[in-house]
C-alpha atoms as a PDB file:
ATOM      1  CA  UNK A   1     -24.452  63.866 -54.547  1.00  0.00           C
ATOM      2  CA  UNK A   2     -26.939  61.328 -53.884  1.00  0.00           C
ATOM      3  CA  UNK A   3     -25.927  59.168 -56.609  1.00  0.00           C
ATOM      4  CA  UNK A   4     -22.545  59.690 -55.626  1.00  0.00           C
ATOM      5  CA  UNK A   5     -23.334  58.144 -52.165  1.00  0.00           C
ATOM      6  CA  UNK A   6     -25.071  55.291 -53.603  1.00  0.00           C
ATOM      7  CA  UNK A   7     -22.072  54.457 -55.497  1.00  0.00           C
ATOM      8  CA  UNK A   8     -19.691  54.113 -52.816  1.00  0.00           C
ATOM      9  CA  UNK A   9     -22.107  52.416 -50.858  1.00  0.00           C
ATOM     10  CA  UNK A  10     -22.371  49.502 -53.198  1.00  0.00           C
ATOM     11  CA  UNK A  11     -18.622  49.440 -54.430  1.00  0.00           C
ATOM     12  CA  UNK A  12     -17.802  48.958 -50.258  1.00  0.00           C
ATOM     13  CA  UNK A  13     -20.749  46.578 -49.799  1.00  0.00           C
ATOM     14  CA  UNK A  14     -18.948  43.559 -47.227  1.00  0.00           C
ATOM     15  CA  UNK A  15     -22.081  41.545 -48.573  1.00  0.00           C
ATOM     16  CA  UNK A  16     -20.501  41.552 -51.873  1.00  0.00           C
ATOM     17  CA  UNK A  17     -17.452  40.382 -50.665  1.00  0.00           C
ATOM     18  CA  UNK A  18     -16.534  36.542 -52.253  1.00  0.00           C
ATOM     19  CA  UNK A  19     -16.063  34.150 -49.579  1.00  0.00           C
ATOM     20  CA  UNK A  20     -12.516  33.075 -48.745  1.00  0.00           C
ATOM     21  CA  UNK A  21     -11.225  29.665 -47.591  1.00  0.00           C
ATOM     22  CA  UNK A  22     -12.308  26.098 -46.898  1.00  0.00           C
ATOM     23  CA  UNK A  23     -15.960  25.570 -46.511  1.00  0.00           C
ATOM     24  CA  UNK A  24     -16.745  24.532 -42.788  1.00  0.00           C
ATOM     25  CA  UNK A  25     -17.167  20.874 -42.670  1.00  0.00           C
ATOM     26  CA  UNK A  26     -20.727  19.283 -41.859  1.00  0.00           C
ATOM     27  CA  UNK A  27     -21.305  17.907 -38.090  1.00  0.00           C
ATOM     28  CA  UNK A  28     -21.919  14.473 -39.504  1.00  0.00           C
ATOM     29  CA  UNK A  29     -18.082  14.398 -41.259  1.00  0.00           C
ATOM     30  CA  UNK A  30     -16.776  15.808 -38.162  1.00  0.00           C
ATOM     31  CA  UNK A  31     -18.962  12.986 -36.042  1.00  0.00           C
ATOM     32  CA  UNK A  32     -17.673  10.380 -38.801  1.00  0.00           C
ATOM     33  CA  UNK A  33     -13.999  11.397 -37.858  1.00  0.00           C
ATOM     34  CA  UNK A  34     -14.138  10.862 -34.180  1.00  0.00           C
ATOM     35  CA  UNK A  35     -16.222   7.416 -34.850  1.00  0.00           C
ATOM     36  CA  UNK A  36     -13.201   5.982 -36.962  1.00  0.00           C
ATOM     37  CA  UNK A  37     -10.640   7.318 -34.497  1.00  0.00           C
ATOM     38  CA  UNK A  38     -11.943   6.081 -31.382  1.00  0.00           C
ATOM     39  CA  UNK A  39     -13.213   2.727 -32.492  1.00  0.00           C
ATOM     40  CA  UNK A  40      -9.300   2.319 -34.488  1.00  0.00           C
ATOM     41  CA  UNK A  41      -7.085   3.965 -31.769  1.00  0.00           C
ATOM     42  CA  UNK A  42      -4.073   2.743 -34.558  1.00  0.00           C
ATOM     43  CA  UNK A  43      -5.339   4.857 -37.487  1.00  0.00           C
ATOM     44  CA  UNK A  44      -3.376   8.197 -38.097  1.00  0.00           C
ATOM     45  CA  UNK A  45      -4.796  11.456 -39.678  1.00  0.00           C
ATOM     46  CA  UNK A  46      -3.597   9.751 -42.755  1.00  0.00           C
ATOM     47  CA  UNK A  47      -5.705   6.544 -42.412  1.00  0.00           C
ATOM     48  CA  UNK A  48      -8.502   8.163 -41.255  1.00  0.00           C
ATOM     49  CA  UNK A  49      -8.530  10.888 -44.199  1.00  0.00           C
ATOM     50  CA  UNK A  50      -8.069   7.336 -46.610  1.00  0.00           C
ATOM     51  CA  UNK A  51     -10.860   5.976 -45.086  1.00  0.00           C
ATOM     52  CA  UNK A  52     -13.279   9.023 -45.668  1.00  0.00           C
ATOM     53  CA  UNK A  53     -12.385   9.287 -49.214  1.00  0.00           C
ATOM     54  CA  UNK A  54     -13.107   6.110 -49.489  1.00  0.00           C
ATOM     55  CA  UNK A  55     -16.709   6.338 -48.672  1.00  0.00           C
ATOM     56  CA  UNK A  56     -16.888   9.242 -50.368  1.00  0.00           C
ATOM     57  CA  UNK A  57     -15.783  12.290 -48.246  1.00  0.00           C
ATOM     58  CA  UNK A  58     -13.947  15.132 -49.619  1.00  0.00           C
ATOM     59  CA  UNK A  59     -11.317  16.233 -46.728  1.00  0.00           C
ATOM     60  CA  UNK A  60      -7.851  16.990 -46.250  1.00  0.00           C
ATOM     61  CA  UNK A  61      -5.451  15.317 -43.595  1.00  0.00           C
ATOM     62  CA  UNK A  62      -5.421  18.857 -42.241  1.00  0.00           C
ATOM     63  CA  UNK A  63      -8.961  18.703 -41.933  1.00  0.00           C
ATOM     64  CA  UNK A  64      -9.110  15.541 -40.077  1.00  0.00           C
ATOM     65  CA  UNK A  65      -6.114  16.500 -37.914  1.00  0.00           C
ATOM     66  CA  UNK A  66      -8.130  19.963 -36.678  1.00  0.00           C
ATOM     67  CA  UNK A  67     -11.069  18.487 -36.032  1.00  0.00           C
ATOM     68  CA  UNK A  68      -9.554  15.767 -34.015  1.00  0.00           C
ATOM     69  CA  UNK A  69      -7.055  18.310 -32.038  1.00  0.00           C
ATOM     70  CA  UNK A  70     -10.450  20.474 -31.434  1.00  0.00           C
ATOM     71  CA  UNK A  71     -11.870  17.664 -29.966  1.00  0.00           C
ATOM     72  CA  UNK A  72      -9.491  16.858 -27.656  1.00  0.00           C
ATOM     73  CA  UNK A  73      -8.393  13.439 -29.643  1.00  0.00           C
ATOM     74  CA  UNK A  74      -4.531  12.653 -29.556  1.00  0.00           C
ATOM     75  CA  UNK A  75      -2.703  11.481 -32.013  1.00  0.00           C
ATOM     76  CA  UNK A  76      -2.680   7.970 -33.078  1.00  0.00           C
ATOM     77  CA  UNK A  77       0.444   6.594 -30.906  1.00  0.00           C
ATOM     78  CA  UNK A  78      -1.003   8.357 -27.638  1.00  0.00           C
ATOM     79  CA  UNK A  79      -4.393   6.586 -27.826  1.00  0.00           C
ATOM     80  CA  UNK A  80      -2.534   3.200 -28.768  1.00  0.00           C
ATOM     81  CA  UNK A  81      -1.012   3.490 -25.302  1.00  0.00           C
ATOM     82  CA  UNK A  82      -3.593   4.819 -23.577  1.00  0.00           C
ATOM     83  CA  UNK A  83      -5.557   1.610 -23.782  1.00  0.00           C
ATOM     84  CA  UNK A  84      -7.120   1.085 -27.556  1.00  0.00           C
ATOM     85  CA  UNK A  85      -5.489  -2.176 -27.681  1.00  0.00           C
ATOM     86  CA  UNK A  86      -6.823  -3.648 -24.203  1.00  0.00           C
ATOM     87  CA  UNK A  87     -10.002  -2.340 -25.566  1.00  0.00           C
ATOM     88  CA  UNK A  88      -9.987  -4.415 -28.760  1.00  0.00           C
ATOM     89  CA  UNK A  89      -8.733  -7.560 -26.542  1.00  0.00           C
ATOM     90  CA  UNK A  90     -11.810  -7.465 -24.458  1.00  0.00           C
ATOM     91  CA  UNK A  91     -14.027  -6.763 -27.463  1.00  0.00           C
ATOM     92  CA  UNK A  92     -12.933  -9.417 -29.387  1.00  0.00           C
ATOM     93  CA  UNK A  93     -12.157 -12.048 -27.374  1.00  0.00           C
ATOM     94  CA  UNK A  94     -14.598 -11.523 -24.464  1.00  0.00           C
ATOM     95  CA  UNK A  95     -15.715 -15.431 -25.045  1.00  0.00           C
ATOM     96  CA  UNK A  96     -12.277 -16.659 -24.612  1.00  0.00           C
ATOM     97  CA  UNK A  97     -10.985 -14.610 -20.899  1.00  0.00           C
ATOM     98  CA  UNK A  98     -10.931 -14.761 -17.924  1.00  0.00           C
ATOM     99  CA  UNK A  99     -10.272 -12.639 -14.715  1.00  0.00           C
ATOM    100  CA  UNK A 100      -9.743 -14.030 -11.229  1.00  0.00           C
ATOM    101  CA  UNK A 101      -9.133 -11.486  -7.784  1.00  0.00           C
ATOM    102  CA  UNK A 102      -9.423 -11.867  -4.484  1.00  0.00           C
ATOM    103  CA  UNK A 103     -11.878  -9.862  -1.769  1.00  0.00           C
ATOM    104  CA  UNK A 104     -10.960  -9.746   2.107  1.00  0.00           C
ATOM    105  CA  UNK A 105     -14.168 -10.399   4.529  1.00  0.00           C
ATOM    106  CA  UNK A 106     -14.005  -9.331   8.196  1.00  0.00           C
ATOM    107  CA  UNK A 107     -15.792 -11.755  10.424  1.00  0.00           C
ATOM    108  CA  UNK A 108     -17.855 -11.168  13.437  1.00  0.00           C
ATOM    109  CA  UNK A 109     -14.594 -12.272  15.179  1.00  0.00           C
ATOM    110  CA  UNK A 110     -12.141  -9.181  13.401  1.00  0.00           C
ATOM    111  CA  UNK A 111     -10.545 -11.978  11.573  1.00  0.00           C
ATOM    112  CA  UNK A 112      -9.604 -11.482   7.958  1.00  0.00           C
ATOM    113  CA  UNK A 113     -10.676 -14.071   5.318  1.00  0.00           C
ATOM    114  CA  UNK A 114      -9.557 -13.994   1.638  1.00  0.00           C
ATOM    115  CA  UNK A 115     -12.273 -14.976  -0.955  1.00  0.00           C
ATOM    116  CA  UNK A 116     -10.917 -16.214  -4.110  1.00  0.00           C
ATOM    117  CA  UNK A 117     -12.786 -16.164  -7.545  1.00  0.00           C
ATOM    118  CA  UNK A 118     -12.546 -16.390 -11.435  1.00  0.00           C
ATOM    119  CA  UNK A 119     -15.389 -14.701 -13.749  1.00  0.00           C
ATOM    120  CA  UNK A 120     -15.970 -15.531 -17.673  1.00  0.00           C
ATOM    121  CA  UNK A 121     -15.503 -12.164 -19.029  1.00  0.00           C
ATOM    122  CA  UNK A 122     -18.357 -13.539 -22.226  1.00  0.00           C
ATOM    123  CA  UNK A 123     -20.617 -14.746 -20.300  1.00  0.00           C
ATOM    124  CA  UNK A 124     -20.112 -13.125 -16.401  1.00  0.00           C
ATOM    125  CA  UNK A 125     -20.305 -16.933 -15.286  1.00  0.00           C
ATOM    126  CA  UNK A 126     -18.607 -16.723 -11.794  1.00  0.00           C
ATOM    127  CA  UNK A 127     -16.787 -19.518 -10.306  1.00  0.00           C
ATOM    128  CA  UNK A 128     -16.081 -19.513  -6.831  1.00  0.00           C
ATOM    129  CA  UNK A 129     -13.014 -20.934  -6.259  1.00  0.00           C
ATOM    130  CA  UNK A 130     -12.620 -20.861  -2.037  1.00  0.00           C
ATOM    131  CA  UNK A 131     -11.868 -18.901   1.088  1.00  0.00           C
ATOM    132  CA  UNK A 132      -9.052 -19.105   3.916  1.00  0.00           C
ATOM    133  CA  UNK A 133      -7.430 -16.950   6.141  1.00  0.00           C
ATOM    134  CA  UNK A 134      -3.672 -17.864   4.847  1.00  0.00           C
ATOM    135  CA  UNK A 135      -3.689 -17.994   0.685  1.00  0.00           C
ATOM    136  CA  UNK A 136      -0.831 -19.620   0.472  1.00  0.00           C
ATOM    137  CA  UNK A 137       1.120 -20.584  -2.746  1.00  0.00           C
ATOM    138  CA  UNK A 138       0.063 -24.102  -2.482  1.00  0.00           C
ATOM    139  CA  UNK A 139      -3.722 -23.112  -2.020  1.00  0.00           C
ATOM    140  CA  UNK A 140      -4.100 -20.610  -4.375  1.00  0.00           C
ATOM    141  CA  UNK A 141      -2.214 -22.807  -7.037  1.00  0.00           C
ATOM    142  CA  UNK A 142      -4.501 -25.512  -6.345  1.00  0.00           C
ATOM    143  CA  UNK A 143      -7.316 -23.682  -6.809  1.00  0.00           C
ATOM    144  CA  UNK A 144      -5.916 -23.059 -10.293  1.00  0.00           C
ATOM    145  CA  UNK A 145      -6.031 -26.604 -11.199  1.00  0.00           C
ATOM    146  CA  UNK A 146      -9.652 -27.189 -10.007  1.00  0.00           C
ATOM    147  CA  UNK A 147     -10.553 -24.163 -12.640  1.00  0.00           C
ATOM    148  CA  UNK A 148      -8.540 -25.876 -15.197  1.00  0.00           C
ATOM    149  CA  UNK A 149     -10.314 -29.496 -14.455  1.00  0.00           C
ATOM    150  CA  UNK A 150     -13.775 -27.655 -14.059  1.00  0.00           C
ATOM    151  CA  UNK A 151     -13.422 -25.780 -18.433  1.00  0.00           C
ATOM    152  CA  UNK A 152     -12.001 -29.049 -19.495  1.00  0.00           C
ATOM    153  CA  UNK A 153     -15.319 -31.161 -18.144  1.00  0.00           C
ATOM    154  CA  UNK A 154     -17.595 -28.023 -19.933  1.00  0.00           C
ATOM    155  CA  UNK A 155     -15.306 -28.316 -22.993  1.00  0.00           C
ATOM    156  CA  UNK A 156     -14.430 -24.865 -22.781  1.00  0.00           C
ATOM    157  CA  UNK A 157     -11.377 -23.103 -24.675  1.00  0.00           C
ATOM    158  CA  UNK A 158      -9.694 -19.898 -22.978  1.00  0.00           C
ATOM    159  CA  UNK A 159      -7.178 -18.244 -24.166  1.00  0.00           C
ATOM    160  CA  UNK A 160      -6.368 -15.352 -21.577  1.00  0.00           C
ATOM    161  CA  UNK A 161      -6.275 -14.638 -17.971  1.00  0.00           C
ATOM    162  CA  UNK A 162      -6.802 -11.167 -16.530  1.00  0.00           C
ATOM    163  CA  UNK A 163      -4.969 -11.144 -13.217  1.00  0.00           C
ATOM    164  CA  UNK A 164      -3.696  -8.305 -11.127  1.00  0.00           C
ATOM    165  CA  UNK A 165      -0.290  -7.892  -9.376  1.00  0.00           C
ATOM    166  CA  UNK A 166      -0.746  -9.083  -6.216  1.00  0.00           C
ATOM    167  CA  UNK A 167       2.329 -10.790  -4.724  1.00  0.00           C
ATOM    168  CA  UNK A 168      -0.394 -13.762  -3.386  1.00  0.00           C
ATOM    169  CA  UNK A 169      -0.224 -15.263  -7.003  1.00  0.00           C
ATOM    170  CA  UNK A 170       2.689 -17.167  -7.461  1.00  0.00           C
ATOM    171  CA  UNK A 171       4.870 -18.645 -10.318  1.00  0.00           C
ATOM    172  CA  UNK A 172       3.287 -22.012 -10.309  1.00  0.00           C
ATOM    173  CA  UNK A 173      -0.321 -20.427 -10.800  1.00  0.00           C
ATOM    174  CA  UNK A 174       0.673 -18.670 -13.745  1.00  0.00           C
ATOM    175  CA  UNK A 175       2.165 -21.780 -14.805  1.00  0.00           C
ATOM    176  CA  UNK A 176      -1.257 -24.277 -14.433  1.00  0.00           C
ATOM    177  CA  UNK A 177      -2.570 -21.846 -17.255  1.00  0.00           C
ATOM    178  CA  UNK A 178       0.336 -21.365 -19.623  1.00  0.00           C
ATOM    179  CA  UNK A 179       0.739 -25.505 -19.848  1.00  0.00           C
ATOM    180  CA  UNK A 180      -3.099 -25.283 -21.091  1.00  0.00           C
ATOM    181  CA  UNK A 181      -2.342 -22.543 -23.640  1.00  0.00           C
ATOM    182  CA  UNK A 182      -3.962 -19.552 -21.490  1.00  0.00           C
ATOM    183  CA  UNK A 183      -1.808 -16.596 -21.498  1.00  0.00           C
ATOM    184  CA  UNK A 184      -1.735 -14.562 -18.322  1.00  0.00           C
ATOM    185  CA  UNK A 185      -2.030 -10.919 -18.671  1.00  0.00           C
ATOM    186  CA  UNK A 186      -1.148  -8.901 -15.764  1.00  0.00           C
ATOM    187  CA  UNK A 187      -2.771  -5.813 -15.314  1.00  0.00           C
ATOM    188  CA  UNK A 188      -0.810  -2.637 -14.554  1.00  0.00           C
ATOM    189  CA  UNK A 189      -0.288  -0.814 -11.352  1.00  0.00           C
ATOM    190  CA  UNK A 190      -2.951   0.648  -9.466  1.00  0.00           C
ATOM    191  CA  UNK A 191      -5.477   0.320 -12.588  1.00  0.00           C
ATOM    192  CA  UNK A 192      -8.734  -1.357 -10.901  1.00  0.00           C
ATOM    193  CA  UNK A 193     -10.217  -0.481 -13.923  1.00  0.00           C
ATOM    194  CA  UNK A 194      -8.050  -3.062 -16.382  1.00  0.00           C
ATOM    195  CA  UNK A 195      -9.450  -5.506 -14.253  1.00  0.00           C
ATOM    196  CA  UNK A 196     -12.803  -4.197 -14.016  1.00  0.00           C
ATOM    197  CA  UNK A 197     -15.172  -7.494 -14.806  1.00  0.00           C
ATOM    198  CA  UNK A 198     -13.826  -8.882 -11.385  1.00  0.00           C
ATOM    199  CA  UNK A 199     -14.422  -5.629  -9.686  1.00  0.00           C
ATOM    200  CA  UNK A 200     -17.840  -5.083 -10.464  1.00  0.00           C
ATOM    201  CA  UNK A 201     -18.612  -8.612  -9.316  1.00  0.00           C
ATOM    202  CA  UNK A 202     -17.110  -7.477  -5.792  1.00  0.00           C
ATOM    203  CA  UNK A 203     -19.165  -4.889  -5.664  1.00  0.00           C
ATOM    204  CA  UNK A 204     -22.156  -6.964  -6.613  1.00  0.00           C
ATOM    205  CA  UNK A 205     -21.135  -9.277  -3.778  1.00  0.00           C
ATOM    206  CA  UNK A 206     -20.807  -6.844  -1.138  1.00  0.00           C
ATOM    207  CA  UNK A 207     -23.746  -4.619  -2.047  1.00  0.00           C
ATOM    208  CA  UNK A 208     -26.239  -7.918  -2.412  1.00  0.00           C
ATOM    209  CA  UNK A 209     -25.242 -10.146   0.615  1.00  0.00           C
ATOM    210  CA  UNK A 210     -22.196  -9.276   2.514  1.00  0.00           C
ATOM    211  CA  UNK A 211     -23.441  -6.364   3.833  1.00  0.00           C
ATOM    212  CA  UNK A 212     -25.947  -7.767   4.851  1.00  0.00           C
ATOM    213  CA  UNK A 213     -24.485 -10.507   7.265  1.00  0.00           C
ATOM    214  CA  UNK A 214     -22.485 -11.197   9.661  1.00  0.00           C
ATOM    215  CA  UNK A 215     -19.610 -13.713   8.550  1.00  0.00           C
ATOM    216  CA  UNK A 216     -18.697 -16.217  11.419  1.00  0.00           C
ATOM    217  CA  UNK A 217     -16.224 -18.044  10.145  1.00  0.00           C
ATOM    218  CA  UNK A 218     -14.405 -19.725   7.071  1.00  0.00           C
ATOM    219  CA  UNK A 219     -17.001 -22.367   6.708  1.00  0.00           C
ATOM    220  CA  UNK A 220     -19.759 -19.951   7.140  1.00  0.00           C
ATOM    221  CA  UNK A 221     -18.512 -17.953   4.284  1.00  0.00           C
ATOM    222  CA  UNK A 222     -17.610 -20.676   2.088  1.00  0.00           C
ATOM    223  CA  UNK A 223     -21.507 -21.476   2.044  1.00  0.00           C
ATOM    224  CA  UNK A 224     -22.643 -17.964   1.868  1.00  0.00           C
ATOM    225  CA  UNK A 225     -20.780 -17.025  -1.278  1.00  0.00           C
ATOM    226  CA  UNK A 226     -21.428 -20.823  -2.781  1.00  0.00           C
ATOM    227  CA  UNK A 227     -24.963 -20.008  -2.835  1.00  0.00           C
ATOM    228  CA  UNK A 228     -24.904 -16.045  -3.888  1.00  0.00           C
ATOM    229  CA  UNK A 229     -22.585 -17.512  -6.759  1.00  0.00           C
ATOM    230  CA  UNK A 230     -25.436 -20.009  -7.738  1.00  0.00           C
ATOM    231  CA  UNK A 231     -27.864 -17.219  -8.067  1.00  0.00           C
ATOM    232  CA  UNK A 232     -25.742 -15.052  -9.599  1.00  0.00           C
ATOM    233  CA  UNK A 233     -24.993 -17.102 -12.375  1.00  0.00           C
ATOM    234  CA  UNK A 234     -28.658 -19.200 -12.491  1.00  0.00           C
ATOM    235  CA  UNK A 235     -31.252 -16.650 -11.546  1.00  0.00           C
ATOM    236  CA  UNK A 236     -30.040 -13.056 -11.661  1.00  0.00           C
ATOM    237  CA  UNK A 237     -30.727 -11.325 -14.794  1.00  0.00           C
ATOM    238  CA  UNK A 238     -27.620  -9.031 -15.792  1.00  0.00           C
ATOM    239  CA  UNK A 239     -27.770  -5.725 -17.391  1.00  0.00           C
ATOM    240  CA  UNK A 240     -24.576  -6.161 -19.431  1.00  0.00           C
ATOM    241  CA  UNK A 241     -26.297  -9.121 -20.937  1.00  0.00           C
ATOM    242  CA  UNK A 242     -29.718  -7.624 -21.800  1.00  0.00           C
ATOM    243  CA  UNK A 243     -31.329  -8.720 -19.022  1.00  0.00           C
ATOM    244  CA  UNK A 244     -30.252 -12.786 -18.966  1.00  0.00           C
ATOM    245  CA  UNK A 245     -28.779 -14.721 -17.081  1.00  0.00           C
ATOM    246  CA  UNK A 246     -24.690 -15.798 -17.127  1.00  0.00           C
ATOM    247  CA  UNK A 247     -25.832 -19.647 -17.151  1.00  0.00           C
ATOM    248  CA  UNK A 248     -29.598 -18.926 -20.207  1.00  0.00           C
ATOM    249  CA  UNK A 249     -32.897 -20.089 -18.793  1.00  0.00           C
ATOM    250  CA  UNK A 250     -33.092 -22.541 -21.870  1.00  0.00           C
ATOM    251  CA  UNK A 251     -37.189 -22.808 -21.458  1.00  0.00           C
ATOM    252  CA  UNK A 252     -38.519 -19.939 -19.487  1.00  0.00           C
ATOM    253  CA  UNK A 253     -42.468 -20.992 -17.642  1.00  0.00           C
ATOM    254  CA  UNK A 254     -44.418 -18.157 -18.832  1.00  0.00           C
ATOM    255  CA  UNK A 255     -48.009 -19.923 -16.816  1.00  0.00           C
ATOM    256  CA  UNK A 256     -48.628 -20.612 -13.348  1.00  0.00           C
ATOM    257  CA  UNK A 257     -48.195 -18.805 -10.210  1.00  0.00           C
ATOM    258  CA  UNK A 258     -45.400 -16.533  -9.972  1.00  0.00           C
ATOM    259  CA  UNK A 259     -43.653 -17.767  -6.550  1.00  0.00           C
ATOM    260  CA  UNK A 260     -40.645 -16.187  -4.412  1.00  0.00           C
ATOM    261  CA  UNK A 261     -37.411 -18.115  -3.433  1.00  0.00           C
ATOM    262  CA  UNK A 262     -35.747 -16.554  -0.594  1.00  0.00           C
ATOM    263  CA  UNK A 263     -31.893 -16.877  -0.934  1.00  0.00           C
ATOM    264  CA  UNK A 264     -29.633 -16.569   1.906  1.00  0.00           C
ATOM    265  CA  UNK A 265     -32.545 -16.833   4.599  1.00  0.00           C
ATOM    266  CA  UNK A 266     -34.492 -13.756   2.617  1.00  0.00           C
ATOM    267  CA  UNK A 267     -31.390 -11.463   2.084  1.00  0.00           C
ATOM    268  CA  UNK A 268     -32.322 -11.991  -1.791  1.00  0.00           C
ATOM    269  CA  UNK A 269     -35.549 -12.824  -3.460  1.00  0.00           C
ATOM    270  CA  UNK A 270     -35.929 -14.783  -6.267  1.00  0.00           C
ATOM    271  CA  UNK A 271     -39.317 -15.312  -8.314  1.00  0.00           C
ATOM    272  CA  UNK A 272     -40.372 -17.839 -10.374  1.00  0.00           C
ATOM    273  CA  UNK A 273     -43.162 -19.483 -12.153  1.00  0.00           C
ATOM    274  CA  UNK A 274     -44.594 -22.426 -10.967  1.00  0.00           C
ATOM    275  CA  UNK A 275     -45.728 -24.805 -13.221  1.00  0.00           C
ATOM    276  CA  UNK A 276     -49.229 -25.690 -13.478  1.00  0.00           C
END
């Protein structure tokens, strides 16, 4: 009976079973898939499955399509809408945008002041463009063509402007840019984040220097954010730009004493070298 047993045991073996179905697919196809699909928010299961065959990866569109669905990826038309295009935009044509927004200030006084500003989105070069307590049409479209004058005299080329909705820009603004060939691209509703160069700068603003003072007055904030914007853009290394500055230290003194500069009566340091 023993042999008997033995018999059975090996005829039922599950370890003898053959494997059924599609091998699992490696982590590095599967990482491969979600690279193509989120840097080409266009490219369908289809185009994506093209793609890897192309390079050499046996899949199926099935394939691609569970992996992506497991992952929590929609399909190609959702993540078109959902903001793969504006992504692109600012990717590749960071050099040629800009964003403008305004910031309220509260003075020592409870009186409101708007702070109007434009910011290279290539670069994070700020230009201050003024503060008042009534931005009218007039002003604001002024301010406009003092932008305009300012790119032509630095030979500079833009192609878009990142603006918000706010019912402070008027008709003629959007028209000092379209004469020059800038296209204005308004952001949508609620969506700080379309606009989110311009915000960050805000926040830059606040958390660096008007928090720490107490606004007087128009003129007195006119001067304040004149010379925060000159460090910002001269002296303030930025993260997003590994560490330089929006306007390049062409020849950086790497001798001498290393000095401080205080900015805004000592609200901000800046250090230097001083040559020997």
């Amino acid at each position: 009976m023993k042999w008997h047993r033995e018999l059975v045991r090996r005829k039922w073996s599950f370890t003898q079973r053959r494997k059924i179905g599609r091998p699992l697919t490696d982590q590095q196809t599967k990482d491969l898939i979600l690279r193509l699909a989120a840097e080409n928010p266009t490219w369908g299961y289809g185009k994506i499955q093209g793609e890897l065959l192309k390079l050499g990866f046996e899949i199926s569109r099935s394939s691609v399509r569970n992996i992506l669905k497991g992952q929590h990826v929609p399909p190609a038309l959702q993540r078109s809408k959902d903001g793969g295009n504006w992504s692109s935009l600012l990717k590749h044509y960071r050099g040629q945008i800009l964003a403008c927004d305004f910031f309220t200030v509260e003075t020592a006084w409870l009186k409101t002041l708007y702070a109007f500003f434009f910011i290279e989105i290539g670069s994070r070069r700020v230009h201050f463009a003024g503060c008042t307590a009534h931005p009218t049409a007039e002003w604001v479209t002024q301010q406009a063509r003092q932008l305009i004058w300012t790119l032509q005299d630095e030979g500079k080329q833009m192609r878009f402007l990142i603006r918000d909705r706010d019912a402070k820009f008027p008709a003629s603004f959007d028209r000092v840019f379209t004469s020059e060939g800038i296209r204005v691209l308004r952001t949508p509703y609620r969506t700080p984040v379309a606009n989110a160069f311009a915000e960050r700068w805000v926040r830059s603003v606040r958390e660096e220097c008007l928090d720490k003072l107490l606004v007087f007055g128009e003129t007195h904030l006119r001067r304040v954010l004149l010379e925060y914007t000159t460090y910002f853009n001269c002296a303030r290394p930025h993260q997003g730009l590994e560490q330089r500055c929006p306007i390049p230290i062409t020849r950086p003194v790497k001798t001498g004493p290393v000095k401080c500069r205080d900015v805004l009566g000592g609200v901000i340091h800046d250090y230097h070298r001083e040559a020997a």
